[in-house]
C-alpha atoms as a PDB file:
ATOM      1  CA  UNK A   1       0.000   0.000   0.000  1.00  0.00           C
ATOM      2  CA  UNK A   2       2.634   2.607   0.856  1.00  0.00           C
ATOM      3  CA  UNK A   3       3.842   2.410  -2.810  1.00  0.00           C
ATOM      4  CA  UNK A   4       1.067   3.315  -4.400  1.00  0.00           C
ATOM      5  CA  UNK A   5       0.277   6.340  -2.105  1.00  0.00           C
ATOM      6  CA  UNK A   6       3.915   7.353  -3.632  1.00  0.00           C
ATOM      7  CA  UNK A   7       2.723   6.999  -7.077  1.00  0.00           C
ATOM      8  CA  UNK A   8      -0.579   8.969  -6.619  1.00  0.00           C
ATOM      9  CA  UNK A   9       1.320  11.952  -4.484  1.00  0.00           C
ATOM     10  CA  UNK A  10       3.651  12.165  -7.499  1.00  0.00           C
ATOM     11  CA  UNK A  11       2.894  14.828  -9.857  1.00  0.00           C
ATOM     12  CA  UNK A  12       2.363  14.167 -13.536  1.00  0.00           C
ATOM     13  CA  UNK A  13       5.247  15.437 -15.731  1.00  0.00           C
ATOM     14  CA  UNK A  14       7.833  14.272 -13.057  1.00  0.00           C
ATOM     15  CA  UNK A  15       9.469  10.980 -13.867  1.00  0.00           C
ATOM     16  CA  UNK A  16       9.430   8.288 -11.346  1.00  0.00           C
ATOM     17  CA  UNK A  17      12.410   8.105  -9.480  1.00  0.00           C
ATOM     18  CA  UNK A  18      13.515   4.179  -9.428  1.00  0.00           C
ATOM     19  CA  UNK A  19      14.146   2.531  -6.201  1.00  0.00           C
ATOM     20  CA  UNK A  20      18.441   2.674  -5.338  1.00  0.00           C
ATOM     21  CA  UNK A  21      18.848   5.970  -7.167  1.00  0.00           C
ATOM     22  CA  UNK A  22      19.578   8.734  -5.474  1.00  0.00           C
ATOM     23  CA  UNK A  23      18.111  11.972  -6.696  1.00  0.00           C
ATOM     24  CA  UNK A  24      20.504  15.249  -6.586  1.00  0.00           C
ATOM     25  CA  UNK A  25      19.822  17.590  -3.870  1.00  0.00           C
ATOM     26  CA  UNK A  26      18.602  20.766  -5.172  1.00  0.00           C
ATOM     27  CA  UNK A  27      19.971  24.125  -3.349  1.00  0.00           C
ATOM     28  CA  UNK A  28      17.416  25.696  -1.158  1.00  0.00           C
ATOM     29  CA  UNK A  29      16.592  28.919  -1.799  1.00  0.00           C
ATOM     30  CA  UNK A  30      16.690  31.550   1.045  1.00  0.00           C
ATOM     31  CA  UNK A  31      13.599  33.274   1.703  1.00  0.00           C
ATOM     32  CA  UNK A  32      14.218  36.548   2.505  1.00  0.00           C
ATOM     33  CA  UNK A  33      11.674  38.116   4.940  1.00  0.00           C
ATOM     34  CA  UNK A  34       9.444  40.990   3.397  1.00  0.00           C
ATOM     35  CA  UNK A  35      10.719  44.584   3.802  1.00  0.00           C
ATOM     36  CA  UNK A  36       8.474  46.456   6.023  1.00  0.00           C
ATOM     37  CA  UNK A  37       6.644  49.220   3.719  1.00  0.00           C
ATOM     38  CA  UNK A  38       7.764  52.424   3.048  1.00  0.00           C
ATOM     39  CA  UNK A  39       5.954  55.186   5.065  1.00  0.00           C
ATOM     40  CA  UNK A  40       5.472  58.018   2.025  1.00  0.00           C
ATOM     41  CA  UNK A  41       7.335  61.069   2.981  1.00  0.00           C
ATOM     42  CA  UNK A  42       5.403  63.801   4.638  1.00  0.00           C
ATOM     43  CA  UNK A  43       5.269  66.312   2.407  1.00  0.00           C
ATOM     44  CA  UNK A  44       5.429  69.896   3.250  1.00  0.00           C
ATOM     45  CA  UNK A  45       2.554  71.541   2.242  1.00  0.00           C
ATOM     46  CA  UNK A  46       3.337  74.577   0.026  1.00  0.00           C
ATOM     47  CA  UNK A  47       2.897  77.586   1.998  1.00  0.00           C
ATOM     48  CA  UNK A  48       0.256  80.118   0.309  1.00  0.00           C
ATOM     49  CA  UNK A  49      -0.370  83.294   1.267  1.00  0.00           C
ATOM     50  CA  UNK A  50      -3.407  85.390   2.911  1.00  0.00           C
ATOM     51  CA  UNK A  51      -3.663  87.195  -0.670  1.00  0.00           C
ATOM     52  CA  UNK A  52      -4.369  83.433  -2.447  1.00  0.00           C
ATOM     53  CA  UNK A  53      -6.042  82.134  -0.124  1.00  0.00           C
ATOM     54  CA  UNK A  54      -8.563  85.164  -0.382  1.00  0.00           C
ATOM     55  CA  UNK A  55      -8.813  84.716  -4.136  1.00  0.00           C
ATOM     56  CA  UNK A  56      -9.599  81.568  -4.131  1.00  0.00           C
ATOM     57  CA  UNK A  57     -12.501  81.910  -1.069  1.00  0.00           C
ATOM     58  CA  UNK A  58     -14.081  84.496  -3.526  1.00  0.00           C
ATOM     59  CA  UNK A  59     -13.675  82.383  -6.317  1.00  0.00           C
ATOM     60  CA  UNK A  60     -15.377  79.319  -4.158  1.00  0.00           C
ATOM     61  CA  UNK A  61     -17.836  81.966  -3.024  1.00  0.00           C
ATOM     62  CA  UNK A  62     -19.050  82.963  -6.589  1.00  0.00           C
ATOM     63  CA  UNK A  63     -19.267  79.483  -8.240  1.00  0.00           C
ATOM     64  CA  UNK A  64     -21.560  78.654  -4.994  1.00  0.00           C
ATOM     65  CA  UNK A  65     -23.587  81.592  -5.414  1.00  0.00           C
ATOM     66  CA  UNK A  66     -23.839  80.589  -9.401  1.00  0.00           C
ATOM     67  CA  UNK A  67     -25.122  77.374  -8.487  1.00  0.00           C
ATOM     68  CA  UNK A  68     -27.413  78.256  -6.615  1.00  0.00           C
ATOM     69  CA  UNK A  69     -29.317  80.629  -8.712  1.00  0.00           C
ATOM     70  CA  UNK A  70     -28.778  77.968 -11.225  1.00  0.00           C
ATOM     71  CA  UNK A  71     -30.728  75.353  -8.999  1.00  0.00           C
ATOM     72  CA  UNK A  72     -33.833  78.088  -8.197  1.00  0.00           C
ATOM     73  CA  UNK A  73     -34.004  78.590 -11.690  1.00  0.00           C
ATOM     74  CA  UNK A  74     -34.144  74.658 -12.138  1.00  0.00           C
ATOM     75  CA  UNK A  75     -36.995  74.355  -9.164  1.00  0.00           C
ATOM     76  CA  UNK A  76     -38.681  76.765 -10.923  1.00  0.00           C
ATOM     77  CA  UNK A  77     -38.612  75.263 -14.353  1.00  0.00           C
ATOM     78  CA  UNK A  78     -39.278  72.020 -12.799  1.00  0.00           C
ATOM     79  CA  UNK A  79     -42.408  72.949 -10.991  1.00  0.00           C
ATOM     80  CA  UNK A  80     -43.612  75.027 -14.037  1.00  0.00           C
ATOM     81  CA  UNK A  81     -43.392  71.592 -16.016  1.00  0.00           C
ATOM     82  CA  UNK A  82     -45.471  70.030 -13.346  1.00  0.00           C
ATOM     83  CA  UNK A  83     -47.590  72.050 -13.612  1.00  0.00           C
ATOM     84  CA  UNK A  84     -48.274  72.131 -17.100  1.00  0.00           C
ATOM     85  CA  UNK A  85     -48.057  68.132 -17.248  1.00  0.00           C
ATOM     86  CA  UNK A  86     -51.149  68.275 -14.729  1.00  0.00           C
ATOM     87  CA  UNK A  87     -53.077  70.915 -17.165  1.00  0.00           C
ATOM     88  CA  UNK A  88     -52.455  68.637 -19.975  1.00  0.00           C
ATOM     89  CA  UNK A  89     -53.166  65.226 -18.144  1.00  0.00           C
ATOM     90  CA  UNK A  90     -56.897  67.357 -17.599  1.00  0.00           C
ATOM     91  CA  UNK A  91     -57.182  68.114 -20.879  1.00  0.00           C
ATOM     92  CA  UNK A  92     -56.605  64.382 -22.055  1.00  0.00           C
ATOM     93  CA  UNK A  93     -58.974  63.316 -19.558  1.00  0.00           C
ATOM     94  CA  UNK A  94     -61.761  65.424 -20.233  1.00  0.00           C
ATOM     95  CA  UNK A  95     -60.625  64.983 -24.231  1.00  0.00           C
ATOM     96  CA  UNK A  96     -61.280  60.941 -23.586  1.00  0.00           C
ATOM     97  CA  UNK A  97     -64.784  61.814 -21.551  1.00  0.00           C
ATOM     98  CA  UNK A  98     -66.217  63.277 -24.253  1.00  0.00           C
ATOM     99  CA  UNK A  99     -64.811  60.943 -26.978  1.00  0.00           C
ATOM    100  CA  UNK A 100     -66.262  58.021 -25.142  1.00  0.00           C
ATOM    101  CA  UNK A 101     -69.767  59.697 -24.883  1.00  0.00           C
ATOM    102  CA  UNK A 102     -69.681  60.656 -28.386  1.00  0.00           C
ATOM    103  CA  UNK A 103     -69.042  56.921 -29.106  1.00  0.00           C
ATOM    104  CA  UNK A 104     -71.922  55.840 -26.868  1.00  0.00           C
ATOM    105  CA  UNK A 105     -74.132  58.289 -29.205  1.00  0.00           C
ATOM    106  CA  UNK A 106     -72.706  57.749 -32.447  1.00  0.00           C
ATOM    107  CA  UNK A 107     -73.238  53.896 -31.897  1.00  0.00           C
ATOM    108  CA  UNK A 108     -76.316  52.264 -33.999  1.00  0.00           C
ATOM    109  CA  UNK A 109     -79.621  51.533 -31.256  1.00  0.00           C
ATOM    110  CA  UNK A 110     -81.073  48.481 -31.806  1.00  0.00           C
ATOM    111  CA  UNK A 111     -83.488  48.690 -34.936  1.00  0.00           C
ATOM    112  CA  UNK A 112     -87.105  47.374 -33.551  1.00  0.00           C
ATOM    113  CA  UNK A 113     -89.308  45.567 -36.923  1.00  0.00           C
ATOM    114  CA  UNK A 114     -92.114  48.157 -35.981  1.00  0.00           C
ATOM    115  CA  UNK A 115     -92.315  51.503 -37.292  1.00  0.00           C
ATOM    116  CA  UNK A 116     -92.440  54.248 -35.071  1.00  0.00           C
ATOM    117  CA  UNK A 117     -96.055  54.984 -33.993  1.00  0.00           C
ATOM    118  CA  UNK A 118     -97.360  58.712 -34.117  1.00  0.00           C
ATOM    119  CA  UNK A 119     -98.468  59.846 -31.165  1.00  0.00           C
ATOM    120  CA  UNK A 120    -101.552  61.752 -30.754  1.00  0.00           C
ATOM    121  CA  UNK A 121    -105.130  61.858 -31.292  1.00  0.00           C
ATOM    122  CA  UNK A 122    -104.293  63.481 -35.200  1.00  0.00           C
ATOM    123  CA  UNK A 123    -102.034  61.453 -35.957  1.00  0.00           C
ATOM    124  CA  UNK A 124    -103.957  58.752 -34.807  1.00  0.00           C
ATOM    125  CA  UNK A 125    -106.543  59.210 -37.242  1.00  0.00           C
ATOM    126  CA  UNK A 126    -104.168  59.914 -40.593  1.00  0.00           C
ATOM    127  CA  UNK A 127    -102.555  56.939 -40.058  1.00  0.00           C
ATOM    128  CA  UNK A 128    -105.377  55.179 -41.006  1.00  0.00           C
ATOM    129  CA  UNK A 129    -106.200  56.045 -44.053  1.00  0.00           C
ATOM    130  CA  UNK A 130    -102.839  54.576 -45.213  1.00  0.00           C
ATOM    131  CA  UNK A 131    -104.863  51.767 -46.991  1.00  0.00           C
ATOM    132  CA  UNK A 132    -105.796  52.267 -50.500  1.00  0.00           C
ATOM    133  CA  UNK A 133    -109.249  53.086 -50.966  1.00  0.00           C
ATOM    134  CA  UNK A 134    -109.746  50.731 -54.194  1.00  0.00           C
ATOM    135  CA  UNK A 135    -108.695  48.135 -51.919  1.00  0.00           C
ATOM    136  CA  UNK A 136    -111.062  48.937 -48.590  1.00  0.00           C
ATOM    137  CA  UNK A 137    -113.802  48.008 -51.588  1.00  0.00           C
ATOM    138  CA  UNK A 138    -114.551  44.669 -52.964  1.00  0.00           C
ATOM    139  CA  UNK A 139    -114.865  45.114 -56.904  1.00  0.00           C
ATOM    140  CA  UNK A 140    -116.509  41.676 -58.396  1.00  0.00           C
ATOM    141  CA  UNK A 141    -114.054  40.424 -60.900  1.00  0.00           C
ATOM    142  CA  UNK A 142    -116.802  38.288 -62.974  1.00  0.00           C
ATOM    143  CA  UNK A 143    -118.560  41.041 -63.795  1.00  0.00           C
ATOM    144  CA  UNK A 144    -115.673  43.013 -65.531  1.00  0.00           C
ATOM    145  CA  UNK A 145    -114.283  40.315 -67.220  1.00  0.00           C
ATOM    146  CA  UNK A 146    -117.892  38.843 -68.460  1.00  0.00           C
ATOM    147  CA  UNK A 147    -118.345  41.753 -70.944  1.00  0.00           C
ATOM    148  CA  UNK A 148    -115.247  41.155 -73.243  1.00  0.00           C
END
């Protein structure tokens, strides 16, 4: 068993040492230990004057005061929008009211087979003569057709 835990712990690409040969010692590297890391130099800061150092507060001070007019101007166009996207969002929804009532109109009623009736005691009575008079009386047919 012990030799073929030595073949398995062998890596491939080595080749198997044979039994009675000595293999030649190679020399051991010395690890060195790490160097510690380098602390950066402190570095002086560069000494500017009370003149500089003014110019560049007022130069600080002015882009802040830009951007701020910059941002009221922003809140301002940014609530006008809102507004105006309400108005509009009104508009569509009284536009799609009155579409869909319109559509309710405009769509066909149901056709009933009887004619509308007239209403009224006139109309009542000229409705009735609709039917032909020749028709309302019986002419005899055999005595018509007798003669020729």
């Amino acid at each position: 068993m012990a030799k073929a835990a030595t073949k398995k712990a062998t890596k491939p690409g080595k080749k198997a040492v044979k039994p009675g040969r000595r293999v030649a010692a190679k020399p051991i590297k010395a690890v060195k230990a790490a160097a510690p890391a380098k602390k950066p130099a402190t570095v002086k800061a560069t000494v500017i004057s009370k003149d500089e150092l003014r110019v560049q507060l007022e130069k600080a001070q002015t882009t802040i005061a830009s951007l701020r007019t910059k941002s009221r101007e922003a809140t301002r166009a940014a609530k006008a929008s809102a507004a105006q996207i309400a108005e509009l969002e009104a508009k569509v929804a009284q536009l799609e009211k009155k579409s869909s009532a319109q559509e309710k109109s405009t769509s066909p009623a149901p056709v009933s087979d009887k004619p509308a009736k007239p209403r009224g005691r006139r109309a009542a009575v000229k409705a009735e003569p609709d039917v032909p008079i020749e028709a309302a009386e019986p002419v005899p047919v055999d005595s018509e057709t007798s003669g020729e």
